[in-house]
PDB file of N, CA and C in Angstrom:
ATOM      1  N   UNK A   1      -2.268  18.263  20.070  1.00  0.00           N
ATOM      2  CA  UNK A   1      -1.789  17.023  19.503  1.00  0.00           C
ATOM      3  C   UNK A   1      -2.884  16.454  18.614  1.00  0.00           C
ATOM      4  N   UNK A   2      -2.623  16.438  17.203  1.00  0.00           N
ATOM      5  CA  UNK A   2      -3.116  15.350  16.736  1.00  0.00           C
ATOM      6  C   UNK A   2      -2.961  14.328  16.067  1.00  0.00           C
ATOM      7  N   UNK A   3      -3.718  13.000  16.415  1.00  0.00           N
ATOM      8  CA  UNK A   3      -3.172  11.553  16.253  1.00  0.00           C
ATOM      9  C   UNK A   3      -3.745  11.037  14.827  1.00  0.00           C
ATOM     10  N   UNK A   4      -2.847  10.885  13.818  1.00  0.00           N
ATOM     11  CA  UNK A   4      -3.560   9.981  12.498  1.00  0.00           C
ATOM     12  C   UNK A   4      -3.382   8.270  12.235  1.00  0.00           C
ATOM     13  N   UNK A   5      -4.548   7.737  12.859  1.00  0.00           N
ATOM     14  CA  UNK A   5      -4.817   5.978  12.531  1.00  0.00           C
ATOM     15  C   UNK A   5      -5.226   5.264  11.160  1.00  0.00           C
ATOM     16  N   UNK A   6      -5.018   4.487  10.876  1.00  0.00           N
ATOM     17  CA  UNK A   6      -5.790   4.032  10.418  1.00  0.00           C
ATOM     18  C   UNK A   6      -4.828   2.585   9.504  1.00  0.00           C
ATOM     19  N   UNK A   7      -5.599   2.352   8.526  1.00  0.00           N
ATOM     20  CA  UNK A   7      -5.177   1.046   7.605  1.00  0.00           C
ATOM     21  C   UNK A   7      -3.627   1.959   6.800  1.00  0.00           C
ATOM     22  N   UNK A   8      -3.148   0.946   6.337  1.00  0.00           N
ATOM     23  CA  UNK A   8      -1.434   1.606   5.534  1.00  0.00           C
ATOM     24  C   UNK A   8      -2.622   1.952   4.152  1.00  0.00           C
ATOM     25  N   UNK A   9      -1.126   2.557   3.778  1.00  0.00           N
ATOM     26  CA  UNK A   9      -1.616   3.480   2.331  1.00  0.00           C
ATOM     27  C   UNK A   9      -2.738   4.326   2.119  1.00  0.00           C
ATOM     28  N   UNK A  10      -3.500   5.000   3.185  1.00  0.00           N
ATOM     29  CA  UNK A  10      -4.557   5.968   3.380  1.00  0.00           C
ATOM     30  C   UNK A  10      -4.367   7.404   3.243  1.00  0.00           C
ATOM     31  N   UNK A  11      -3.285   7.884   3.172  1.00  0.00           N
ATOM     32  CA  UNK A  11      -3.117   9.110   3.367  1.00  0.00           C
ATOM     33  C   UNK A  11      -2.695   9.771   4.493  1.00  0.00           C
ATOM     34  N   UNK A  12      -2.769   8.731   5.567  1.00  0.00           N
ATOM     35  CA  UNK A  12      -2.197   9.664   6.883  1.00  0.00           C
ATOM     36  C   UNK A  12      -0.855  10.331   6.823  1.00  0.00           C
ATOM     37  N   UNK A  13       0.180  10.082   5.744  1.00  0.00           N
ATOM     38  CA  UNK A  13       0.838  11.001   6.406  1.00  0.00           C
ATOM     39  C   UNK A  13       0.864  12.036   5.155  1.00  0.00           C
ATOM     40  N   UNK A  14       0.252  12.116   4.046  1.00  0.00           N
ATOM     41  CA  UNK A  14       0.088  13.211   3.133  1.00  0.00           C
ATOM     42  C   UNK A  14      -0.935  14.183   3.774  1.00  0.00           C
ATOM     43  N   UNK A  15      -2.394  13.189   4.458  1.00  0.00           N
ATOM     44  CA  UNK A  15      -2.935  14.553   5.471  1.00  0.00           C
ATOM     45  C   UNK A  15      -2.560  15.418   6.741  1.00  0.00           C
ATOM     46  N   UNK A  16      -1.246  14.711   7.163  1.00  0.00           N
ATOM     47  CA  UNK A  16      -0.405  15.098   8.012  1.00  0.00           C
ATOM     48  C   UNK A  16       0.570  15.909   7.321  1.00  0.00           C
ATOM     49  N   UNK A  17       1.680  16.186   6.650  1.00  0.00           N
ATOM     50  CA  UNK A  17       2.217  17.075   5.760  1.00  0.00           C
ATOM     51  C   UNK A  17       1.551  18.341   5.804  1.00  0.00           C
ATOM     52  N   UNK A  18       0.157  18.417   4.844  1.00  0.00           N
ATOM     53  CA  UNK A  18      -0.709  19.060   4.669  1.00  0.00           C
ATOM     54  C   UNK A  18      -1.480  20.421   5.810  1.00  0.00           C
ATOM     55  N   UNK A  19      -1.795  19.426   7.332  1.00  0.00           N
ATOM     56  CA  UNK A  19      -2.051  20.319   8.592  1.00  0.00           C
ATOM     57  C   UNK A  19      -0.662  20.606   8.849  1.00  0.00           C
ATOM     58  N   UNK A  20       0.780  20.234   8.842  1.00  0.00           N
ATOM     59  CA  UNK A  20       1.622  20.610   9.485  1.00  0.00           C
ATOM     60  C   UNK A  20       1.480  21.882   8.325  1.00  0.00           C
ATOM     61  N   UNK A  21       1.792  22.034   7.364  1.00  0.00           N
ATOM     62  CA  UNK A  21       1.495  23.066   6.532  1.00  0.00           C
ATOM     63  C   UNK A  21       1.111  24.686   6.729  1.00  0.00           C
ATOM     64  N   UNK A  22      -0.316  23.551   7.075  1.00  0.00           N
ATOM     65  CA  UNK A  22      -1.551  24.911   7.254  1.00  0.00           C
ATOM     66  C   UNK A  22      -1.186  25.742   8.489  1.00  0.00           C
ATOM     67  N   UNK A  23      -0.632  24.291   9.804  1.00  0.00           N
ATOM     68  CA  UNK A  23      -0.808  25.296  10.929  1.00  0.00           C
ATOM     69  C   UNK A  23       0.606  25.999  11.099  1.00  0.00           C
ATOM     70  N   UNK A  24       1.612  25.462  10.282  1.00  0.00           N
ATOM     71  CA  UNK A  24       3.021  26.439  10.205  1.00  0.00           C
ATOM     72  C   UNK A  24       2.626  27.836   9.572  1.00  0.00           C
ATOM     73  N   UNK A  25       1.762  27.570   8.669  1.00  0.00           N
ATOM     74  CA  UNK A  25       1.188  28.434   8.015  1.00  0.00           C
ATOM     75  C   UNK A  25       1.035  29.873   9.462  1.00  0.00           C
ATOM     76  N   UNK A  26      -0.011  29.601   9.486  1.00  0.00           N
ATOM     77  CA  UNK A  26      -1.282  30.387  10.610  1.00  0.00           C
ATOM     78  C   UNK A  26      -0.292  30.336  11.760  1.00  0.00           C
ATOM     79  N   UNK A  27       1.578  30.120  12.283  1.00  0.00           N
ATOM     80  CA  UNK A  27       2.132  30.700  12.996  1.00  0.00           C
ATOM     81  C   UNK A  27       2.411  29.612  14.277  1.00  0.00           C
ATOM     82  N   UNK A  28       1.339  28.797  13.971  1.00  0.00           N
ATOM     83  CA  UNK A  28       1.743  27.681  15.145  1.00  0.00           C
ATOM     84  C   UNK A  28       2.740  26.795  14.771  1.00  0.00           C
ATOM     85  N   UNK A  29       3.533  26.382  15.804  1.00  0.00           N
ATOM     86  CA  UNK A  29       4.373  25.237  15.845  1.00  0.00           C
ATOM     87  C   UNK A  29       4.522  24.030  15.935  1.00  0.00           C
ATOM     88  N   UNK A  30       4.593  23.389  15.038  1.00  0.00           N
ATOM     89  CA  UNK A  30       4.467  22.045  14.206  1.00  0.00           C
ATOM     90  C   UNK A  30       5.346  20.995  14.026  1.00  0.00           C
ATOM     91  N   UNK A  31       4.843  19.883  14.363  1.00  0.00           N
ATOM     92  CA  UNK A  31       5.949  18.801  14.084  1.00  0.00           C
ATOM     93  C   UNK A  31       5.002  17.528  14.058  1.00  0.00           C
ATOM     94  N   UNK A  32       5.879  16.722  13.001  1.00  0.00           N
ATOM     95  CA  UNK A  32       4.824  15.439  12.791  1.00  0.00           C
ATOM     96  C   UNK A  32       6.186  14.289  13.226  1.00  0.00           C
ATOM     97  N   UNK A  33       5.482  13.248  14.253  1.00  0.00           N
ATOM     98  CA  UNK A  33       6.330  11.986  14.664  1.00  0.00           C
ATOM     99  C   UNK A  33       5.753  10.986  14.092  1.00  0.00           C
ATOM    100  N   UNK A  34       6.293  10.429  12.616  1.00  0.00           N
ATOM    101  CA  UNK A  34       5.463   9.387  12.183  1.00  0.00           C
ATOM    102  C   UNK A  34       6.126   8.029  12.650  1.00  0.00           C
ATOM    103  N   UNK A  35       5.175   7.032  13.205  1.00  0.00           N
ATOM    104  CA  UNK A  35       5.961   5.830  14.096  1.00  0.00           C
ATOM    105  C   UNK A  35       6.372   4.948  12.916  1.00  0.00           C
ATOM    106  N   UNK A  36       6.090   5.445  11.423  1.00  0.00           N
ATOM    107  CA  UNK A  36       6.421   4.293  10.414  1.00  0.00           C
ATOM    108  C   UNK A  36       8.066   4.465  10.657  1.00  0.00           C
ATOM    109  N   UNK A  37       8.465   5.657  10.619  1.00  0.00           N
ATOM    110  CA  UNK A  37       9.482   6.447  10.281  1.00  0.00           C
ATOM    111  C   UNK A  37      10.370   5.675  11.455  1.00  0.00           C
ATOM    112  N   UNK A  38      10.156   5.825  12.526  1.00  0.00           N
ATOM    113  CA  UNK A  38      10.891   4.942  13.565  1.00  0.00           C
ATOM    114  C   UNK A  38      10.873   3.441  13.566  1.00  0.00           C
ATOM    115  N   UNK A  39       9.779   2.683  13.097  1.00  0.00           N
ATOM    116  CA  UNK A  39       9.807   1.425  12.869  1.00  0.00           C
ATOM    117  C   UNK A  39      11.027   1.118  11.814  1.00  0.00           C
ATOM    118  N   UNK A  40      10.785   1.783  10.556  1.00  0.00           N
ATOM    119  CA  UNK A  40      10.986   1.262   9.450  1.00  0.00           C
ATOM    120  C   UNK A  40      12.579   1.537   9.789  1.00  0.00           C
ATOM    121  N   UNK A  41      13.472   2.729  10.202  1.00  0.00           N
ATOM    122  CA  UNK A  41      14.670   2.870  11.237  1.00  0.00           C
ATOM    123  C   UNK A  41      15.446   1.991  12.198  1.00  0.00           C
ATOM    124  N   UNK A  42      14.513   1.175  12.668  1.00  0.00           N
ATOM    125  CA  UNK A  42      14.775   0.238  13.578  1.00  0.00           C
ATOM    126  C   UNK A  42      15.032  -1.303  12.937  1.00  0.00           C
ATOM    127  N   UNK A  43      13.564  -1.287  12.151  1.00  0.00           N
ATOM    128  CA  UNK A  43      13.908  -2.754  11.762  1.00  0.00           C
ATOM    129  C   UNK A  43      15.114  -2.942  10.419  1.00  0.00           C
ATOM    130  N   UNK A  44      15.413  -1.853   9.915  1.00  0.00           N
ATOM    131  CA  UNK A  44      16.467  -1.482   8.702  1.00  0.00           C
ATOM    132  C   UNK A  44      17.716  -2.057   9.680  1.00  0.00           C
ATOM    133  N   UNK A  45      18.320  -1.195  11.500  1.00  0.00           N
ATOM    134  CA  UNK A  45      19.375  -1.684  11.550  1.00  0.00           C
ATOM    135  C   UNK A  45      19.415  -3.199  12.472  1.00  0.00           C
ATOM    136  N   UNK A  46      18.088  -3.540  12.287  1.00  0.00           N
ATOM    137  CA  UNK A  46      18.282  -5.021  13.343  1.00  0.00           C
ATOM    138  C   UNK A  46      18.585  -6.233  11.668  1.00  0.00           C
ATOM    139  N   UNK A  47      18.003  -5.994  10.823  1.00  0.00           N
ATOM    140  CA  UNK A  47      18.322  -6.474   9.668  1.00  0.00           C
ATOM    141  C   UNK A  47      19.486  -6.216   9.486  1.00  0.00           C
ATOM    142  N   UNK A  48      20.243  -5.136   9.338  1.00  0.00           N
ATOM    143  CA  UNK A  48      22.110  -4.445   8.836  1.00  0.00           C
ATOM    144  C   UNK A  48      22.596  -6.180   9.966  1.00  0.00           C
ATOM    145  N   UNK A  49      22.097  -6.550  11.094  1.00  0.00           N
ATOM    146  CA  UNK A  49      22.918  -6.845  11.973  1.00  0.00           C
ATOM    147  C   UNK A  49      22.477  -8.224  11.077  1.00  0.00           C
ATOM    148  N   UNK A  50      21.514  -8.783  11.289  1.00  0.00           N
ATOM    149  CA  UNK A  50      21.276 -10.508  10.566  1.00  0.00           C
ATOM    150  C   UNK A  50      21.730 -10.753   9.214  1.00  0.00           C
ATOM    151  N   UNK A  51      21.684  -9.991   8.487  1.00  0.00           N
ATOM    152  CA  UNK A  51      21.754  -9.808   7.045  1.00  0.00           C
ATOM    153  C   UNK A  51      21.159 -11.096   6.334  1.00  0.00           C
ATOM    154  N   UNK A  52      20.012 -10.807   6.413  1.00  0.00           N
ATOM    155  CA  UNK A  52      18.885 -12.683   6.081  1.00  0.00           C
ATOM    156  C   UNK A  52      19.438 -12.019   4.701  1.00  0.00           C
ATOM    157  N   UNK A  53      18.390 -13.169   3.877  1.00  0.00           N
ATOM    158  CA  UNK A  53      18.355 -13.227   2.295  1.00  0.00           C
ATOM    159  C   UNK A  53      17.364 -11.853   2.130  1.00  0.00           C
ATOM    160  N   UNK A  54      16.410 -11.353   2.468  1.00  0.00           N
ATOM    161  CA  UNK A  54      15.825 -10.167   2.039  1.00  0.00           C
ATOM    162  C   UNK A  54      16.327  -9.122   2.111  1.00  0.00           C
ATOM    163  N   UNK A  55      17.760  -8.736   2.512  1.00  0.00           N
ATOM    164  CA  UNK A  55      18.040  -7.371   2.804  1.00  0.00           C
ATOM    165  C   UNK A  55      17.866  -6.478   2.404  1.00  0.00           C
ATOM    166  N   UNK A  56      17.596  -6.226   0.812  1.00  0.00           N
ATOM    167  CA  UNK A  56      17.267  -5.195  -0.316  1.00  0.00           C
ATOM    168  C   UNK A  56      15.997  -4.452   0.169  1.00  0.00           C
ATOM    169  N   UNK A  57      15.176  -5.261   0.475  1.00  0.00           N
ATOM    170  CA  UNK A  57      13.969  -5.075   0.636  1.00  0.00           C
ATOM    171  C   UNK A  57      13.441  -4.806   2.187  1.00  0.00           C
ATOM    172  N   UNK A  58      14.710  -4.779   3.093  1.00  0.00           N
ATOM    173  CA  UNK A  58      14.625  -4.639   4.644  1.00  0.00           C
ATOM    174  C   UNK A  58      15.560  -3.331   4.880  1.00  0.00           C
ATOM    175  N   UNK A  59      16.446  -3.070   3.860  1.00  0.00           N
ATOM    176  CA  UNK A  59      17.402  -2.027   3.957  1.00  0.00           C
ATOM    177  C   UNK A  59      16.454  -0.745   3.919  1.00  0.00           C
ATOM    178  N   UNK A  60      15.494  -0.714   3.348  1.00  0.00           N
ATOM    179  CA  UNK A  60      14.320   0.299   3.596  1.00  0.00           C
ATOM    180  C   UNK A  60      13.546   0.255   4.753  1.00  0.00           C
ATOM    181  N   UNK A  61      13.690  -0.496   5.586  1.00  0.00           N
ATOM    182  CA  UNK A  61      12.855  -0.705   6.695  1.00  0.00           C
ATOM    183  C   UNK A  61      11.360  -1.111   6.293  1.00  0.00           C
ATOM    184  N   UNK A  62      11.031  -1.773   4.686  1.00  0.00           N
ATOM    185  CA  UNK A  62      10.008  -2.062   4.180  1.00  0.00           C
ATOM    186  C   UNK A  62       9.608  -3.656   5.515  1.00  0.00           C
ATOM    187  N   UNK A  63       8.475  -3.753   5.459  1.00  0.00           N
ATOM    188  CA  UNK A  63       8.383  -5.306   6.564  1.00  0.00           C
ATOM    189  C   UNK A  63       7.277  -5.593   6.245  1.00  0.00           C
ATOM    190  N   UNK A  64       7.318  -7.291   6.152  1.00  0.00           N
ATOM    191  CA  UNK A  64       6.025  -8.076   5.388  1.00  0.00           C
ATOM    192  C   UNK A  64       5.354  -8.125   6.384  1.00  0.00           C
ATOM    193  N   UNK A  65       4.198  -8.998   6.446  1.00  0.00           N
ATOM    194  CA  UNK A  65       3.062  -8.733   7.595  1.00  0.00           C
ATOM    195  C   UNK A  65       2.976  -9.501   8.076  1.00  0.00           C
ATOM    196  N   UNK A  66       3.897 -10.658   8.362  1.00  0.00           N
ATOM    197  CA  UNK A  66       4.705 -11.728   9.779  1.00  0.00           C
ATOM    198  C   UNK A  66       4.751 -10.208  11.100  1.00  0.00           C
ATOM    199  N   UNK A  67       5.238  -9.500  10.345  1.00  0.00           N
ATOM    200  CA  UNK A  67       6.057  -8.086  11.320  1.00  0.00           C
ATOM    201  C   UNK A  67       4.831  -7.267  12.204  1.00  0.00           C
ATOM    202  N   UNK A  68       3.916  -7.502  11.635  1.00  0.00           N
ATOM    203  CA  UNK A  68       2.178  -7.234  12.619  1.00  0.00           C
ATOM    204  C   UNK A  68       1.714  -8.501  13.101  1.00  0.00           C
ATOM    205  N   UNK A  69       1.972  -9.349  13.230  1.00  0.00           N
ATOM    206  CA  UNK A  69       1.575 -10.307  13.954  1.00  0.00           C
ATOM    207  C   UNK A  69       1.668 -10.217  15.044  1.00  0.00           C
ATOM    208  N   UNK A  70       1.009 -10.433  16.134  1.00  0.00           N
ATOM    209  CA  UNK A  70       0.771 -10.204  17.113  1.00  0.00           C
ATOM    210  C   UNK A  70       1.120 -11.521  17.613  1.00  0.00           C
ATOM    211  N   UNK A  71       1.416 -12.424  17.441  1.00  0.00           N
ATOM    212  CA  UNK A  71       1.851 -13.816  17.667  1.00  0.00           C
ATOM    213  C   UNK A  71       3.300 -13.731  17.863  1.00  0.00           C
ATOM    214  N   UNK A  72       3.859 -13.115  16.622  1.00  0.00           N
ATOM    215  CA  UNK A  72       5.150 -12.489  16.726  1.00  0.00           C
ATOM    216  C   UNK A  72       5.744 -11.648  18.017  1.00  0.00           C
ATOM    217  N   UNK A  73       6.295 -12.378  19.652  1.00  0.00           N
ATOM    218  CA  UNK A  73       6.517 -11.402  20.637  1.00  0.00           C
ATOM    219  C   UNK A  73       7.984 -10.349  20.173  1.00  0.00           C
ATOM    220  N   UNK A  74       8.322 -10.962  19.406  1.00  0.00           N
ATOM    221  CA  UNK A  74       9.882  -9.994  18.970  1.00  0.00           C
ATOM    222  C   UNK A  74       9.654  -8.654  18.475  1.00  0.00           C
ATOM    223  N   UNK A  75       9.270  -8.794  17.297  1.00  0.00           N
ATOM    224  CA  UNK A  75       8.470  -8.170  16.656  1.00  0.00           C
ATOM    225  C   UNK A  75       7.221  -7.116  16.995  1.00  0.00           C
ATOM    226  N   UNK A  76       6.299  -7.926  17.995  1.00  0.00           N
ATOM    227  CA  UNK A  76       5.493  -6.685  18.517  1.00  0.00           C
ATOM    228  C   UNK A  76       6.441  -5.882  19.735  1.00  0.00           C
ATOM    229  N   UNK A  77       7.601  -6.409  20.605  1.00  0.00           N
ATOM    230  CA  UNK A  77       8.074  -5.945  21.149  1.00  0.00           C
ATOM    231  C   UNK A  77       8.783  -4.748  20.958  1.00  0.00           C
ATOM    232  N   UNK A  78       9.328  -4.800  19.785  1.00  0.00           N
ATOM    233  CA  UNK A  78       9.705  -3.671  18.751  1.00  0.00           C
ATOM    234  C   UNK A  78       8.624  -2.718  18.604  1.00  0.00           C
ATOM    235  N   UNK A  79       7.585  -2.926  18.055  1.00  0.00           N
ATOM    236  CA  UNK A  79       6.609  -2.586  17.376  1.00  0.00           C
ATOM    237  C   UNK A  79       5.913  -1.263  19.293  1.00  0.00           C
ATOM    238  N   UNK A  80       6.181  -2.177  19.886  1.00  0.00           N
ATOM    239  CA  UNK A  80       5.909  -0.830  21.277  1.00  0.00           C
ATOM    240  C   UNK A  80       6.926  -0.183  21.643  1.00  0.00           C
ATOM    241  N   UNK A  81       7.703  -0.854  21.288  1.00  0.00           N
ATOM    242  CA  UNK A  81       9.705   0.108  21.084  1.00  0.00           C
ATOM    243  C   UNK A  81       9.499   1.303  20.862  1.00  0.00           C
ATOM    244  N   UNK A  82       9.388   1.358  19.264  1.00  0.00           N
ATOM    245  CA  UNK A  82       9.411   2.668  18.449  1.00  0.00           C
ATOM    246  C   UNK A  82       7.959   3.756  18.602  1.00  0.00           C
ATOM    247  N   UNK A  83       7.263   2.793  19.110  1.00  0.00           N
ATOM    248  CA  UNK A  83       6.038   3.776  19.681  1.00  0.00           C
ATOM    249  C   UNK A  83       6.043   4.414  20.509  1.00  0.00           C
ATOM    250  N   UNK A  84       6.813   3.778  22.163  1.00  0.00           N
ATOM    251  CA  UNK A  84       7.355   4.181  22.898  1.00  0.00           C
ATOM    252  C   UNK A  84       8.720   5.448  22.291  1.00  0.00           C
ATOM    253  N   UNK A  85       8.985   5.036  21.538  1.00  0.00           N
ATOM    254  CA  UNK A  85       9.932   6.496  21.024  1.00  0.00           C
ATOM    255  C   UNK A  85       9.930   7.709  20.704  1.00  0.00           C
ATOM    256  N   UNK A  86       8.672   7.164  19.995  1.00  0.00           N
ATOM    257  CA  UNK A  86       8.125   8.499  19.216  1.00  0.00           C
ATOM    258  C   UNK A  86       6.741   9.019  19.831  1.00  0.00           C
ATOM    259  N   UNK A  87       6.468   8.839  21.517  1.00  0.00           N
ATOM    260  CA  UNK A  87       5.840   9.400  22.204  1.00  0.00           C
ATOM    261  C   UNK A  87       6.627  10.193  22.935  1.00  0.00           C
ATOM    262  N   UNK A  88       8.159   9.790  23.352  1.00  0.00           N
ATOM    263  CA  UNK A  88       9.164  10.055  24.287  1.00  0.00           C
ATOM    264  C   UNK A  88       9.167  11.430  23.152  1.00  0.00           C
ATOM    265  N   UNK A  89       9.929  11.319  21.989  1.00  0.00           N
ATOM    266  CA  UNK A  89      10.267  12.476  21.020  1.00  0.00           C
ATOM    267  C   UNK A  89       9.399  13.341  21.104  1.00  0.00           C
ATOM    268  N   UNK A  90       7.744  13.305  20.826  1.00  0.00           N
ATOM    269  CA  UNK A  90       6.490  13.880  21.366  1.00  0.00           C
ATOM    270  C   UNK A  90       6.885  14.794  22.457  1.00  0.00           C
ATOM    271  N   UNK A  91       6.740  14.118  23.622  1.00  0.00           N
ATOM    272  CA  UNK A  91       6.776  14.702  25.324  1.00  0.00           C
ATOM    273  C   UNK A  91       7.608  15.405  25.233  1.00  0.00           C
ATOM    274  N   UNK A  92       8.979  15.213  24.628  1.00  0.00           N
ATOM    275  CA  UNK A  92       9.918  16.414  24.926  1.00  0.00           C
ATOM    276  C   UNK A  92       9.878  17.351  23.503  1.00  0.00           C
ATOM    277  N   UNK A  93       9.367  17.098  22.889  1.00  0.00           N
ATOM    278  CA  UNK A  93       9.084  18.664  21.757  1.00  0.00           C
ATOM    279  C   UNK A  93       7.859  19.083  22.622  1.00  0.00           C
ATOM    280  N   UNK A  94       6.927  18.723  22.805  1.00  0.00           N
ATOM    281  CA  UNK A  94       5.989  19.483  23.343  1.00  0.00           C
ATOM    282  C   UNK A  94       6.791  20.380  24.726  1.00  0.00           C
ATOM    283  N   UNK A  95       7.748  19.689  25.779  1.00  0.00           N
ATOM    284  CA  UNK A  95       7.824  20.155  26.953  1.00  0.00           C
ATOM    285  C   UNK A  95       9.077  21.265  26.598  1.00  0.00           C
ATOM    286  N   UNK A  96       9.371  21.645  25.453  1.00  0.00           N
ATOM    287  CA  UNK A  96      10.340  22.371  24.937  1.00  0.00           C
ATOM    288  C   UNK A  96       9.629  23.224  24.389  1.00  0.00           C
ATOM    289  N   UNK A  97       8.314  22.766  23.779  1.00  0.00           N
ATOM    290  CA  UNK A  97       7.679  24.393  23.300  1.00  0.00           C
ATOM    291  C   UNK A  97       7.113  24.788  24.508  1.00  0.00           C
ATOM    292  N   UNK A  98       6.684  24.404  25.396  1.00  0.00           N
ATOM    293  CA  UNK A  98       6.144  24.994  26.605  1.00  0.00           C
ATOM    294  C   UNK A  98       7.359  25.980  27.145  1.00  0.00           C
ATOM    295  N   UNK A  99       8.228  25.586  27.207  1.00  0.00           N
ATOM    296  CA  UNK A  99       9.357  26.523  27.945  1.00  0.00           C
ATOM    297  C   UNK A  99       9.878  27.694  27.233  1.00  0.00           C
ATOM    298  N   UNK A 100       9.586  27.182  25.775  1.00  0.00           N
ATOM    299  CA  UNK A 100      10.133  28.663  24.940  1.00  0.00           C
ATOM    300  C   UNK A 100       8.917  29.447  24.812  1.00  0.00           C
ATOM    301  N   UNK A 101       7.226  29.024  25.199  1.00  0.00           N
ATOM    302  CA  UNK A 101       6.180  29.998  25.331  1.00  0.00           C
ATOM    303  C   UNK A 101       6.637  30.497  26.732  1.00  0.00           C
ATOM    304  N   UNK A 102       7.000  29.872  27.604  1.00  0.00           N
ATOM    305  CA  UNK A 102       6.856  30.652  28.957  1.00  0.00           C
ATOM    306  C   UNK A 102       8.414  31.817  29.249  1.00  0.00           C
ATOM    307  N   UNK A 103       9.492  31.631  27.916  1.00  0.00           N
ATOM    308  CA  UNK A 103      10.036  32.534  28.355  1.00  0.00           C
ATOM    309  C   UNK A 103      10.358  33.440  27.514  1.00  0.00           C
ATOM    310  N   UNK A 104       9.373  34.375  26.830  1.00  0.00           N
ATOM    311  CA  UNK A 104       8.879  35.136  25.946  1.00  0.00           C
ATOM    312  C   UNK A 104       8.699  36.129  27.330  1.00  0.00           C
TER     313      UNK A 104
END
């Protein structure tokens, strides 16, 4: 497993692309769970449901930075939601490649 952190717009998930790449490449089995990808999923259909004045701009699951606030309990509640998801998605791709190595 490896984990890419850091500040938005850095590259984590173009250097992620990149190793999934290399190591599909070289035969290993690869998968990238990016938690933007589940956030931005989530908060797209809790928006479909409110339909505020920003929707254009929420229909992408794009979110201003009220949405990291940590003050914000809704919001961070979400925010361990989709993390919680895309560890769950994790655990069971990993516990699925384990079973197709062990029945080779």
């Amino acid at each position: 497993v490896i984990v890419l952190v850091g500040l938005p717009a850095r590259g984590k998930s173009f250097i992620g692309r990149k190793l999934q790449s290399f190591l599909t490449w070289t035969g290993h089995a690869c998968k990238i769970f990016n938690v933007g990808r589940y956030r931005r999923q989530a908060y797209s259909q809790i928006v479909a449901k409110t339909r505020d004045s920003d929707t254009e701009r929420a229909e992408v699951g794009a979110c201003d930075a009220s949405f990291f606030d940590d003050n914000n309990s809704e919001t961070s509640a979400l925010r361990e939601h989709v993390a919680e998801l895309a560890l769950r998605d994790m655990i069971q791709w990993l516990d699925q490649e384990d079973a197709d190595d062990s029945s080779v």
